[in-house]
Protein backbone atom coordinates (compact mmCIF):
# COMPACT_ATOMS: atom_id res chain seq x y z
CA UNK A 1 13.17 -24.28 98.24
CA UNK A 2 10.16 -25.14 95.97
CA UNK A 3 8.48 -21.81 97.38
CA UNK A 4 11.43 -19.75 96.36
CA UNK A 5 11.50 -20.85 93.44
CA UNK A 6 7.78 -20.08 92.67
CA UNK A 7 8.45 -16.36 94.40
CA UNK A 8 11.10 -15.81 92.02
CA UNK A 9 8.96 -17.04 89.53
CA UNK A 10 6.06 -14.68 90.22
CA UNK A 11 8.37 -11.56 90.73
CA UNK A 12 9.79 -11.97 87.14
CA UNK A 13 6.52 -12.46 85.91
CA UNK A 14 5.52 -9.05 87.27
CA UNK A 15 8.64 -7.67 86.59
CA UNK A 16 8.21 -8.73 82.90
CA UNK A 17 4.26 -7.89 82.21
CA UNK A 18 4.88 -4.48 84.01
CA UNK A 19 7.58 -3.28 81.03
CA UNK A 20 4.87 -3.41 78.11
CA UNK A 21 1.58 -0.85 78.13
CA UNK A 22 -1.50 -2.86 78.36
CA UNK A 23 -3.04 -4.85 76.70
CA UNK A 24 0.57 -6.77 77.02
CA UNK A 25 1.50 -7.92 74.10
CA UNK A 26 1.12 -11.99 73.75
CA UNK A 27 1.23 -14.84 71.06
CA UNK A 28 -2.40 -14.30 69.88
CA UNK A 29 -2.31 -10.27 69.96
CA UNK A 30 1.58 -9.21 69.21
CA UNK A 31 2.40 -5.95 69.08
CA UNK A 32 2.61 -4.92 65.25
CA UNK A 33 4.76 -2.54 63.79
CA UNK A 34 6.16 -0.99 60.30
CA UNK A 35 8.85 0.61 59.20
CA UNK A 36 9.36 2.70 56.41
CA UNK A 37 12.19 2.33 53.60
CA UNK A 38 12.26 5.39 51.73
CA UNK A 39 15.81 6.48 51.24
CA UNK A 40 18.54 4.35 49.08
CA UNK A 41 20.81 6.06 51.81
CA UNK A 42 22.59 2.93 53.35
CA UNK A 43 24.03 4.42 56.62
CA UNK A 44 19.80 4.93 57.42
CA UNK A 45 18.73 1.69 55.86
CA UNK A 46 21.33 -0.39 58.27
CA UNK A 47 20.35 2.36 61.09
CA UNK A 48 16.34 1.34 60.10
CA UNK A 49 17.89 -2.83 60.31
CA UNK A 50 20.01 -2.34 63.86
CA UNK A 51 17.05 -0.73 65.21
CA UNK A 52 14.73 -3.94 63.83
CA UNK A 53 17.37 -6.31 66.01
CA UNK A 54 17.37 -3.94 68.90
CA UNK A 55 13.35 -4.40 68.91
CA UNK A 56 13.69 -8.34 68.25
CA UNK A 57 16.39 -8.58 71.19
CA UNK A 58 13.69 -6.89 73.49
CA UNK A 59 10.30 -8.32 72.91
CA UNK A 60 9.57 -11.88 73.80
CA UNK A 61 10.04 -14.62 71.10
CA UNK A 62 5.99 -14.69 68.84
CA UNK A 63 5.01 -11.22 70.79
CA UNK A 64 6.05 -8.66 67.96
CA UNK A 65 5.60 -8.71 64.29
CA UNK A 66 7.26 -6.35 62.04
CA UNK A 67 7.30 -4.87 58.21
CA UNK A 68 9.41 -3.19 56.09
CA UNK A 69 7.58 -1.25 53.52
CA UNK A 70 9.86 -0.18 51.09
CA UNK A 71 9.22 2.32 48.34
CA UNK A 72 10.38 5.34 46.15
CA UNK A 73 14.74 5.33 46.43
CA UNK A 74 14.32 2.43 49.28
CA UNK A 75 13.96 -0.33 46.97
CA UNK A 76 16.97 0.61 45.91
CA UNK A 77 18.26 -1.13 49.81
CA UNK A 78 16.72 -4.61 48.36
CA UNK A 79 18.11 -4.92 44.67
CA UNK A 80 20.61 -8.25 44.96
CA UNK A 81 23.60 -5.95 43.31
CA UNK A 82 22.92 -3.69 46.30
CA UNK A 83 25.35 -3.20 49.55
CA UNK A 84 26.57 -6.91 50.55
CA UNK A 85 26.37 -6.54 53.94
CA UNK A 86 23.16 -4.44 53.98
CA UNK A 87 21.91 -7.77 52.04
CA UNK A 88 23.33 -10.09 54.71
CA UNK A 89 21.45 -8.26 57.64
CA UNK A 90 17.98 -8.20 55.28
CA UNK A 91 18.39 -11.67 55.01
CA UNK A 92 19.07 -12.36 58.38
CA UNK A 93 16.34 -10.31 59.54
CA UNK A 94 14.08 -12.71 56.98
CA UNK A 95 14.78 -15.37 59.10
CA UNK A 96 13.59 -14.11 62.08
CA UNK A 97 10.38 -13.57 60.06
CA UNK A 98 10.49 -9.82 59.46
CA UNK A 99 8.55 -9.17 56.36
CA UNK A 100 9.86 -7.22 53.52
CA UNK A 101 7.25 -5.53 51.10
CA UNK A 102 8.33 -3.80 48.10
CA UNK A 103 6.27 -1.16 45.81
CA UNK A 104 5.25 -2.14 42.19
CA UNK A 105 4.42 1.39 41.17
CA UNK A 106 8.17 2.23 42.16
CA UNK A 107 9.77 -1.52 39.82
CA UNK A 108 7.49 -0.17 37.01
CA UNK A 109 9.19 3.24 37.25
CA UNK A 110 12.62 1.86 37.46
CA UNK A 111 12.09 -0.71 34.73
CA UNK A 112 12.97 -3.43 37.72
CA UNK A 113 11.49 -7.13 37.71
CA UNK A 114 11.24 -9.41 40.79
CA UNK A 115 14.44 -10.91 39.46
CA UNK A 116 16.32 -7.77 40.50
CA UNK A 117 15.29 -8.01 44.23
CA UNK A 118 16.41 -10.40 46.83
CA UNK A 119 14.12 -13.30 47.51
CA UNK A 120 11.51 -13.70 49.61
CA UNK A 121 10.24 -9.77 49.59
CA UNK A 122 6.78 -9.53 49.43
CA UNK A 123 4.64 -6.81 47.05
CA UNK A 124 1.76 -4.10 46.91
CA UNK A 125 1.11 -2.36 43.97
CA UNK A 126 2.02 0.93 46.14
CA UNK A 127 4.34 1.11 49.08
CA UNK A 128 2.47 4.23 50.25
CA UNK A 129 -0.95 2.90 50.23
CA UNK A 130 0.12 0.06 52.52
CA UNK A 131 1.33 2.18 55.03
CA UNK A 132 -1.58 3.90 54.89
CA UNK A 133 -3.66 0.50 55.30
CA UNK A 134 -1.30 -0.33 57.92
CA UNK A 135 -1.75 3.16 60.06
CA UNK A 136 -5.94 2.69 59.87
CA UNK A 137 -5.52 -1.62 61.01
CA UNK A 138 -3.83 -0.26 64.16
CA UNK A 139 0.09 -0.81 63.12
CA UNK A 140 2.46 1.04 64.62
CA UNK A 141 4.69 3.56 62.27
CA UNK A 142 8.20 3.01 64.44
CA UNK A 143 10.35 4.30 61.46
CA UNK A 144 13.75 5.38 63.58
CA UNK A 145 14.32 8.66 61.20
């Protein structure tokens, strides 16, 4: 019994490491990718968020990180008067340690404070520089549209 066990064990394992491109992706070297929030358009935002859960729901738990950088009409998606349940899912998606950054340059434009946004968003002065930064440090630009 204890040696089918260990077989099954071993087959899953292969099963598992062969679905990822090497180098797999592990605790100490996740895969890390970005997303882009550049429209206030909701229907794409929550399309950009169910795509996020799809991505959580198929890597293994510590083996993907993932950003939001949101900028231009996308902060729009983060204000706290925005869409409730677009707010809900952001805030879910917090908690599963997804980090949201939002652009200065864009809050200076708009007249917007930190007070306008939902909590725990991180900032850059531009949204577009960091995904620039982001492309050269080896992140991956998975941005569904």
């Amino acid at each position: 019994m204890r040696n089918i066990i260990i077989a099954i064990f071993i087959f899953s394992t292969m099963i598992y490491g062969a679905r990822y491109s090497d180098p797999q992706p592990t605790f100490d070297k996740p895969r890390e990718i970005f997303m882009k929030l550049n429209s206030s358009d909701v229907e794409k935002a929550n399309h950009l968020l169910g795509t996020i859960y799809n991505l959580l729901k198929d890597y293994p738990a510590e083996t993907l990180k993932v950003a939001v950088i949101t900028y231009g009409p996308g902060m729009r998606i983060l204000l706290k008067s925005g869409d409730k349940r677009t707010k809900s899912r952001i805030e879910s998606l917090m908690e599963y340690d997804v980090d949201f950054i939002g652009c200065r340059n864009t809050m200076a434009t708009m007249k917007w404070t930190q007070k306008d946004f939902l909590d725990d968003i991180s900032y850059v002065q531009a949204g577009l520089t960091e995904v620039i930064e982001r492309q050269v440090g080896g992140w991956i630009d998975a941005t569904p549209y």
